[in-house]
N, C-alpha and C. Protein backbone atom coordinates (compact mmCIF):
# COMPACT_ATOMS: atom_id res chain seq x y z
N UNK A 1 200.85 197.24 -53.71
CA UNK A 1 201.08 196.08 -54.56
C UNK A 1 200.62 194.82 -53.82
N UNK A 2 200.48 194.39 -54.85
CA UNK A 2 199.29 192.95 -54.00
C UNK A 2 201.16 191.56 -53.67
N UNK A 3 200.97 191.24 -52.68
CA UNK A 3 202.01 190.24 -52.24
C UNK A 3 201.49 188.75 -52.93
N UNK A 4 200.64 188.64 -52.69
CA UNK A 4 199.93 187.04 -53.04
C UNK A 4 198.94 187.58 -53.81
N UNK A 5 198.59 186.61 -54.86
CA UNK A 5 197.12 186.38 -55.34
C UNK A 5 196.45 185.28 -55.03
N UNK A 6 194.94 185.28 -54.46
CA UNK A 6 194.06 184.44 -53.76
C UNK A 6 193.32 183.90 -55.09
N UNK A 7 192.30 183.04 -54.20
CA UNK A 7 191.46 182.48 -55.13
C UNK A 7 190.47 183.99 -55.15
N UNK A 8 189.97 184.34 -54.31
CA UNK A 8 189.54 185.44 -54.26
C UNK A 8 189.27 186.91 -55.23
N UNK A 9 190.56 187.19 -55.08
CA UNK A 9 191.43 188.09 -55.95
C UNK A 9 191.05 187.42 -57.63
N UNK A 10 191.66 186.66 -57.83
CA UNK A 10 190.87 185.84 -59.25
C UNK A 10 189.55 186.07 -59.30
N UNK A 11 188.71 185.48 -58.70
CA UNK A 11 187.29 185.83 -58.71
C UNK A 11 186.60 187.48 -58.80
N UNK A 12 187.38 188.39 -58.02
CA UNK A 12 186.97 189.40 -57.67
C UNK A 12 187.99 189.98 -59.12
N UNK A 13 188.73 189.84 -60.06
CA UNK A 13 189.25 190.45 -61.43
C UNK A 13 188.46 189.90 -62.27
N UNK A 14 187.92 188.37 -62.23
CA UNK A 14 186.59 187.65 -63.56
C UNK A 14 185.64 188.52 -63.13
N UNK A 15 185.40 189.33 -62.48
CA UNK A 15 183.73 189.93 -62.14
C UNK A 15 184.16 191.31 -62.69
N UNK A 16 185.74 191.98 -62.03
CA UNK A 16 185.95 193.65 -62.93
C UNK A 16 185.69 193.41 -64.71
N UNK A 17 186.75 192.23 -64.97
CA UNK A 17 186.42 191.71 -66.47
C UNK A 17 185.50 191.85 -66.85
N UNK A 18 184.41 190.82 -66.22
CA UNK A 18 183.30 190.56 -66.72
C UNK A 18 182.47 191.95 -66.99
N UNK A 19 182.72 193.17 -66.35
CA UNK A 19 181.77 194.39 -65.74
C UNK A 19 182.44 194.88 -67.04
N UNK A 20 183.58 194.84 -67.53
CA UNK A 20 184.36 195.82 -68.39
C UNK A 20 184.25 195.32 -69.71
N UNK A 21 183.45 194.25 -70.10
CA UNK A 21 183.80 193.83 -71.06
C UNK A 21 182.18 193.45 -71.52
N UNK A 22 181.16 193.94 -71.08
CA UNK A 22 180.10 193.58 -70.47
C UNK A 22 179.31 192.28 -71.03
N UNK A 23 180.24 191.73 -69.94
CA UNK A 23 179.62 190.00 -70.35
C UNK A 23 179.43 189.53 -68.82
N UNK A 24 178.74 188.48 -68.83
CA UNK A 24 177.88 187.60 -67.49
C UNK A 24 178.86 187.61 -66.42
N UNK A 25 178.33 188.51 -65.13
CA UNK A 25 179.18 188.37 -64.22
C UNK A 25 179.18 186.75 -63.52
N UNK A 26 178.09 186.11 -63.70
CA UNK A 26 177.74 184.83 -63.25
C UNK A 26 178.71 183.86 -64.12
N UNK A 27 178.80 184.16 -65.55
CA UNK A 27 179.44 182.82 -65.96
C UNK A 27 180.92 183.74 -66.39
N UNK A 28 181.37 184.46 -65.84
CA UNK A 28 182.88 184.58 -65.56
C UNK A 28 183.40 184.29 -64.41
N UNK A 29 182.71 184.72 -63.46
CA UNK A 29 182.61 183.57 -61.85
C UNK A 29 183.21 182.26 -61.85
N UNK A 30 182.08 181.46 -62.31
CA UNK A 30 181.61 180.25 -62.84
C UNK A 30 183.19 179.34 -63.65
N UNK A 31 183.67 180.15 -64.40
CA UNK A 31 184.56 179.60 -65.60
C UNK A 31 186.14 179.87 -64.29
N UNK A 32 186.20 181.60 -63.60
CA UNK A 32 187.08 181.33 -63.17
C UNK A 32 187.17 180.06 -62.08
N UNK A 33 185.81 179.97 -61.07
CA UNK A 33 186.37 178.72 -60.42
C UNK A 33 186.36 177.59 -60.82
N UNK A 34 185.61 177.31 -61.84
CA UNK A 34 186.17 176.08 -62.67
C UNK A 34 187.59 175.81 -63.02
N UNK A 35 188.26 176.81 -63.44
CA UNK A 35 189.48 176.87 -63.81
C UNK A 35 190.17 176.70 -62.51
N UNK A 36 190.14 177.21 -61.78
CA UNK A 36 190.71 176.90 -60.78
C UNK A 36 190.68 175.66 -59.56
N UNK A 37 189.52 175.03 -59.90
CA UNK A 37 189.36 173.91 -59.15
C UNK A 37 190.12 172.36 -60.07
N UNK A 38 189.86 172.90 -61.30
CA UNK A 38 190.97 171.92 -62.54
C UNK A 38 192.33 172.10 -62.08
N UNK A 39 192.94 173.44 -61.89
CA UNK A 39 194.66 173.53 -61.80
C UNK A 39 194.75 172.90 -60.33
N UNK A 40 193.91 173.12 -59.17
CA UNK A 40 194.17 172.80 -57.75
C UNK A 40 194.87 171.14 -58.06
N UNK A 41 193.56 170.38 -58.49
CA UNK A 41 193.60 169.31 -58.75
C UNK A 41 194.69 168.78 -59.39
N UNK A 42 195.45 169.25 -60.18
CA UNK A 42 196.60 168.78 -60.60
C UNK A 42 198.07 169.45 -60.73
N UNK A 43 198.03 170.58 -60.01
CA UNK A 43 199.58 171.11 -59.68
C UNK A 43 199.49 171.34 -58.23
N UNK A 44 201.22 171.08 -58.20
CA UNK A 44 201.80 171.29 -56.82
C UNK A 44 201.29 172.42 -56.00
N UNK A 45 201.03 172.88 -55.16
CA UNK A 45 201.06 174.03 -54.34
C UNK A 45 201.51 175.77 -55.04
N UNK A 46 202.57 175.42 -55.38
CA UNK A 46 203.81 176.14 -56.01
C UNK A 46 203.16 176.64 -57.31
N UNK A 47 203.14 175.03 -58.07
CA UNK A 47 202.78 175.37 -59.11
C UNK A 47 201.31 176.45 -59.30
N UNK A 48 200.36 176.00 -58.08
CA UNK A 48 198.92 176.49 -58.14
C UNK A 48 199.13 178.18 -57.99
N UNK A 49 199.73 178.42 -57.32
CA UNK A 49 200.13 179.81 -57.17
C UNK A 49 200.40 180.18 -58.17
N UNK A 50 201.29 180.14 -58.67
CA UNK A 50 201.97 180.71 -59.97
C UNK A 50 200.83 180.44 -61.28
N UNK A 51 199.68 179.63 -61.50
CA UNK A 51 199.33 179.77 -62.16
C UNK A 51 198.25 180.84 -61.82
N UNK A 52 197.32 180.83 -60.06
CA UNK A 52 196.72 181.74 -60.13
C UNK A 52 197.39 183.12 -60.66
N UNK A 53 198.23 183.89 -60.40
CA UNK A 53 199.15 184.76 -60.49
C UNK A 53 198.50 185.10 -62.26
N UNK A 54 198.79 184.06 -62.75
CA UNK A 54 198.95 183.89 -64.66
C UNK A 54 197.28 184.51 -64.68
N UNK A 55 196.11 183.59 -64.41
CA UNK A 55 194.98 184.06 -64.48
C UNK A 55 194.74 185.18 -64.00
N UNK A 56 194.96 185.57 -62.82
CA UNK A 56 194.70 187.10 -62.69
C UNK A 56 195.11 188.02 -63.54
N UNK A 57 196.77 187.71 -64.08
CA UNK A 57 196.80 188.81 -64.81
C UNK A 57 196.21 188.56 -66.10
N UNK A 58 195.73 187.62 -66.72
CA UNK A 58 195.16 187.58 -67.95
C UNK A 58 193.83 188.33 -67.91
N UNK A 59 193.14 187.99 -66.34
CA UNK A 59 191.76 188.93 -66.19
C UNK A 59 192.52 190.39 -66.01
N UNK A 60 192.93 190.98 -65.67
CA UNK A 60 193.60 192.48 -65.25
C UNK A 60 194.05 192.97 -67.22
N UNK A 61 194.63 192.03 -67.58
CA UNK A 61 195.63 192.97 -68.95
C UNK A 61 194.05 192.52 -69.84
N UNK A 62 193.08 191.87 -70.14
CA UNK A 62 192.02 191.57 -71.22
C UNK A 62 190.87 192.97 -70.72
């Protein structure tokens, strides 16, 4: 079981997604670190975690 989710980990589930769903591994990349450079920018630490957490599993359960 994974303890933390990284920025990483996000990136590396938009690319399984992307492979499984077969759409642009480049612009699922692309959208997750976008997304993630938007939440950095405006939540706490805490908060940033917990939302990566949310995106991963939205890439993992889609």
């Amino acid at each position: 079981m994974i303890e933390r989710i990284t920025e990483g980990l996000v990136v590396q589930a938009a690319r399984e997604w992307a492979a499984r769903t077969n759409k642009s591994d480049a612009t699922a990349v692309a959208n997750a670190q976008d997304t993630m450079v938007a939440l950095k920018v405006k939540l706490t630490t805490e908060e940033y975690d917990q939302a990566l957490e949310r995106l991963y599993r939205e890439y993992e359960e889609s």
